[in-house]
C-alpha atoms as a PDB file:
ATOM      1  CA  UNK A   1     -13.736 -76.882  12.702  1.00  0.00           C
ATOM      2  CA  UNK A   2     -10.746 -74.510  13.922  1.00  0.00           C
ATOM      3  CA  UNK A   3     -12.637 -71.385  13.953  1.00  0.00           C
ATOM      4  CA  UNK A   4     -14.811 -72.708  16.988  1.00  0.00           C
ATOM      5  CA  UNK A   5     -11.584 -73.748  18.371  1.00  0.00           C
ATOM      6  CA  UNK A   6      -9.675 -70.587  18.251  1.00  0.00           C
ATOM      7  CA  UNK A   7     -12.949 -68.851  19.408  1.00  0.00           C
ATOM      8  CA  UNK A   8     -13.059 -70.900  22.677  1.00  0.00           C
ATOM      9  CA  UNK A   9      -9.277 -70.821  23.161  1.00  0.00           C
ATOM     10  CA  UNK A  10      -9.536 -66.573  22.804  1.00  0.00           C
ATOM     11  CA  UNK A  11     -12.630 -66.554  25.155  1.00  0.00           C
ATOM     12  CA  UNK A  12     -10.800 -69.049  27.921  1.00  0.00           C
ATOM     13  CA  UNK A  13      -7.816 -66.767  27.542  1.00  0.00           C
ATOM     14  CA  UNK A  14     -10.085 -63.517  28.322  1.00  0.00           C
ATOM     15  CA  UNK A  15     -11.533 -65.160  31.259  1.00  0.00           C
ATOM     16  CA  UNK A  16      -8.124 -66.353  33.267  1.00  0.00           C
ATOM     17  CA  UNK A  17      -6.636 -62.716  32.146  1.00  0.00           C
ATOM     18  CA  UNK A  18      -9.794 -61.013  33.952  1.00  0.00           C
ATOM     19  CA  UNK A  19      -9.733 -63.238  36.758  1.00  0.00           C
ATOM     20  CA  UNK A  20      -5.959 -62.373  37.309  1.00  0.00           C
ATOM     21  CA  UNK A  21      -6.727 -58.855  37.032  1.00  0.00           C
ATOM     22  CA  UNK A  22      -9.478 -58.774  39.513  1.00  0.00           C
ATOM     23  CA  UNK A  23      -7.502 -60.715  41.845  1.00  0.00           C
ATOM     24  CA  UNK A  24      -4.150 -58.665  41.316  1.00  0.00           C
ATOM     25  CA  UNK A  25      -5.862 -55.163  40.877  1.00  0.00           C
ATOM     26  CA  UNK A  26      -6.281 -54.154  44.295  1.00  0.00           C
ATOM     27  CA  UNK A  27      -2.943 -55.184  45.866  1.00  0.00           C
ATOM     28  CA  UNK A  28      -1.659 -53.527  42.262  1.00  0.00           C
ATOM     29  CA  UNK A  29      -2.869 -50.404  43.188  1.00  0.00           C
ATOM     30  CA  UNK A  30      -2.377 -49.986  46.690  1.00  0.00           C
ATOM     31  CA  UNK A  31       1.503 -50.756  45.620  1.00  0.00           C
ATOM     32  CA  UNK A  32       1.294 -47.946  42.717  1.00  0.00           C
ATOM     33  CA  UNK A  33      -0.140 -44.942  45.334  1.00  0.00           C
ATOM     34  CA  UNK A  34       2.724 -45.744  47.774  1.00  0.00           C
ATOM     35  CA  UNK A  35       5.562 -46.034  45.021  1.00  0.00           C
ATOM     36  CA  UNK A  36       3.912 -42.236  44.033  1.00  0.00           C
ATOM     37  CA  UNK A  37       3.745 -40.905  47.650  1.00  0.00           C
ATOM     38  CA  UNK A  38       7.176 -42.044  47.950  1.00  0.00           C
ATOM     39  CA  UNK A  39       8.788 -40.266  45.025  1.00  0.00           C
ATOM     40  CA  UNK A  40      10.022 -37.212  45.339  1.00  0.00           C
ATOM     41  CA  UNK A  41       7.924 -34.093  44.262  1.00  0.00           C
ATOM     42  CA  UNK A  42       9.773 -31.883  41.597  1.00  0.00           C
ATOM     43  CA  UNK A  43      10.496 -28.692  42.602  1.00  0.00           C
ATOM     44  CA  UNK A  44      10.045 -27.412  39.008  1.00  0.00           C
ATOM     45  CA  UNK A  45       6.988 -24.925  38.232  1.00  0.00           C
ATOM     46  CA  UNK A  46       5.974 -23.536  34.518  1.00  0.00           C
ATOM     47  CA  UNK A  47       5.836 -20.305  37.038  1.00  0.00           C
ATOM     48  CA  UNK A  48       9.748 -20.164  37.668  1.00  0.00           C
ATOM     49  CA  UNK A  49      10.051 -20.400  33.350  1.00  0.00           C
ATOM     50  CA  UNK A  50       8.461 -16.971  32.940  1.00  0.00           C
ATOM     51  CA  UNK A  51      10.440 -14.734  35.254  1.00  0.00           C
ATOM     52  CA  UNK A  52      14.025 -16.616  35.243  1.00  0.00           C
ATOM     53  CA  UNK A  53      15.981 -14.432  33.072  1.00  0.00           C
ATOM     54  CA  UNK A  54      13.568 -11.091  32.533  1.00  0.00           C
ATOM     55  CA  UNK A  55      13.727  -7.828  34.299  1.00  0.00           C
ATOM     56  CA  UNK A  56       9.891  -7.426  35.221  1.00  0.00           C
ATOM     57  CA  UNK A  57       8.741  -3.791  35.240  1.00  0.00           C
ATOM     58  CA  UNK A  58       8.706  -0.951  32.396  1.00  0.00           C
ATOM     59  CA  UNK A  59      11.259   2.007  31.363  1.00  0.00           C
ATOM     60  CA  UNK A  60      11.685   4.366  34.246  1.00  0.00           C
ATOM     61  CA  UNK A  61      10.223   8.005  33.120  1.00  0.00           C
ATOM     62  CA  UNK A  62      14.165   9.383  32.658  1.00  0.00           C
ATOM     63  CA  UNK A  63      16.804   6.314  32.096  1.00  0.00           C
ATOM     64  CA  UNK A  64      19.606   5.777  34.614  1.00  0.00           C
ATOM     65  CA  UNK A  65      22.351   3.722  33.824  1.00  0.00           C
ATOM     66  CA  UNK A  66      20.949   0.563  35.751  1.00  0.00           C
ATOM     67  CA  UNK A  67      18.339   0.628  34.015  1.00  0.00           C
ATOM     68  CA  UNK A  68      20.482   1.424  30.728  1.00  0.00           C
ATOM     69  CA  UNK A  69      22.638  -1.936  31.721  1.00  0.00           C
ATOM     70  CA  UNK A  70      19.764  -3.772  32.236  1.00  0.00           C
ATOM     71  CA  UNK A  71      18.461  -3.286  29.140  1.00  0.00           C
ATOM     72  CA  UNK A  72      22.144  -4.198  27.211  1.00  0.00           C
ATOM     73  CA  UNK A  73      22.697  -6.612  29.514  1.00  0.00           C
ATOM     74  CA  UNK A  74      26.190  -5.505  30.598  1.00  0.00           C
ATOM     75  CA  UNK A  75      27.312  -4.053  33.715  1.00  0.00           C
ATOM     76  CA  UNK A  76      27.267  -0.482  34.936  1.00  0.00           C
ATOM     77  CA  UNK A  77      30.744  -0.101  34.396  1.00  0.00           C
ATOM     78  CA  UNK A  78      31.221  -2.174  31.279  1.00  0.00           C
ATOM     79  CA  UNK A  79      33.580  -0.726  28.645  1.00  0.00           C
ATOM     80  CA  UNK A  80      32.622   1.292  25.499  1.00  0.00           C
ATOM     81  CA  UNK A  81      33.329  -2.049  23.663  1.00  0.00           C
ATOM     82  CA  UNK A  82      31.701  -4.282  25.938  1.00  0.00           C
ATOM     83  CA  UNK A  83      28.956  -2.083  25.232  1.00  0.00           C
ATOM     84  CA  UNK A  84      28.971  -1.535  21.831  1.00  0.00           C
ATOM     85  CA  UNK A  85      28.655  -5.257  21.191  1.00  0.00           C
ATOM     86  CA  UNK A  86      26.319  -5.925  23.514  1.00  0.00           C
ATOM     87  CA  UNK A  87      24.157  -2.774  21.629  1.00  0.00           C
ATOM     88  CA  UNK A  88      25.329  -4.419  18.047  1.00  0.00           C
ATOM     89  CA  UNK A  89      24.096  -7.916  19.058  1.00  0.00           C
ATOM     90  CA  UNK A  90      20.764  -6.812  20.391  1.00  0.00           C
ATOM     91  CA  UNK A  91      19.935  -4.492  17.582  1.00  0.00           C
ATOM     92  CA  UNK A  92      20.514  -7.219  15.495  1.00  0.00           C
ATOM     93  CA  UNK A  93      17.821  -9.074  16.655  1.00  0.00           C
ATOM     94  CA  UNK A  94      15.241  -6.331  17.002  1.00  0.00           C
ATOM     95  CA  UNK A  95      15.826  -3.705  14.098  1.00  0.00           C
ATOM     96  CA  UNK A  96      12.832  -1.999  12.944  1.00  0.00           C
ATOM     97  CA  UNK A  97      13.691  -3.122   9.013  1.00  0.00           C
ATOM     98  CA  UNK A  98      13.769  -6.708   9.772  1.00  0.00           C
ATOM     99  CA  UNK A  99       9.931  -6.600  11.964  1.00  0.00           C
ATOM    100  CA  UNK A 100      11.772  -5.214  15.804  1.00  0.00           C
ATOM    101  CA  UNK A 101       9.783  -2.490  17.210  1.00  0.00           C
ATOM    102  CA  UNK A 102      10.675   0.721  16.688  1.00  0.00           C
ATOM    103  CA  UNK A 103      10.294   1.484  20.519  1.00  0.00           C
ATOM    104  CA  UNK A 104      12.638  -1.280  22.101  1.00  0.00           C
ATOM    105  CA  UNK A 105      14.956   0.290  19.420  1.00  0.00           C
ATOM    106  CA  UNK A 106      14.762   3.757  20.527  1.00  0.00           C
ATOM    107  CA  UNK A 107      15.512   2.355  23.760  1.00  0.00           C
ATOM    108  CA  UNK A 108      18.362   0.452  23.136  1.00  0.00           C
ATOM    109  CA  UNK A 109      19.427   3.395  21.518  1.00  0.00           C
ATOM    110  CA  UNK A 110      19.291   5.874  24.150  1.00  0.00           C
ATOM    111  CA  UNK A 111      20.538   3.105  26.666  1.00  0.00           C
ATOM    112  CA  UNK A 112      23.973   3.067  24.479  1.00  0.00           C
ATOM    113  CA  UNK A 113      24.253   6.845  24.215  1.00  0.00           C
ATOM    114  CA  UNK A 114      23.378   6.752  28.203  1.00  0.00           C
ATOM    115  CA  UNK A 115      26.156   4.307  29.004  1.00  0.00           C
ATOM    116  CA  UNK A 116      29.174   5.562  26.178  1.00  0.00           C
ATOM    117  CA  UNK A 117      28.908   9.197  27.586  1.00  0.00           C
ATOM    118  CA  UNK A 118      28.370   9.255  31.323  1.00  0.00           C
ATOM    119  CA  UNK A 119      31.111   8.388  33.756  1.00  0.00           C
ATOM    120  CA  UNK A 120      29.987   5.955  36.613  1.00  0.00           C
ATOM    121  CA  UNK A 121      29.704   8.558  38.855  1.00  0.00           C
ATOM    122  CA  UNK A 122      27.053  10.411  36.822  1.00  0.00           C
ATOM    123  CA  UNK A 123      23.716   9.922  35.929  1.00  0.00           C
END
């Protein structure tokens, strides 16, 4: 005797819900596209996460000591321990032994020797 009940309650229910909705939904949704045209638009792009902190370009045929800098990340005129750390913490990351390539090593290298020995005037 309650199931039939319940049944006809859940059914009545249903039926003022979807009236409501039908009523409500186009007012409802003219109000949602003007809170959205209204909001600002982010100015953030998954473009502007790929080049924010990377140098885009290869290794120059004969290293200069920008480009020697920019690969250590210190400035032109850092100091030989400014340098060396920057070298140390790098290499770190990207040794050959521990699955770095060999190349970005060489270069890291070179960029080093480049920025320890030449005077800023040089190249």
């Amino acid at each position: 005797m309650t199931t039939p009940v319940i049944v006809g309650l859940g059914i009545a229910t249903i039926g003022i819900i979807g009236r409501q909705l039908v009523k409500h939904a186009p007012t409802a949704a003219q109000n949602l596209e003007k809170k959205l045209a209204s909001m600002p638009k982010p100015s953030f792009s998954f473009a502007s996460l790929t080049d924010v902190k990377y140098y885009k370009g290869g290794f120059e045929s004969k290293m200069t000591r920008r480009e020697a800098s920019l690969i250590l990340g210190v400035s032109p005129n850092a100091t030989k321990l400014k340098i060396k750390e920057a070298h140390k913490r790098i290499m770190i990351l990207n040794h050959p032994d521990k699955g770095g390539s060999p190349y970005i090593a060489t270069k890291l290298n070179e960029a080093k020797d480049l920025l320890e020995s030449n005077k800023p005037g040089q190249q």
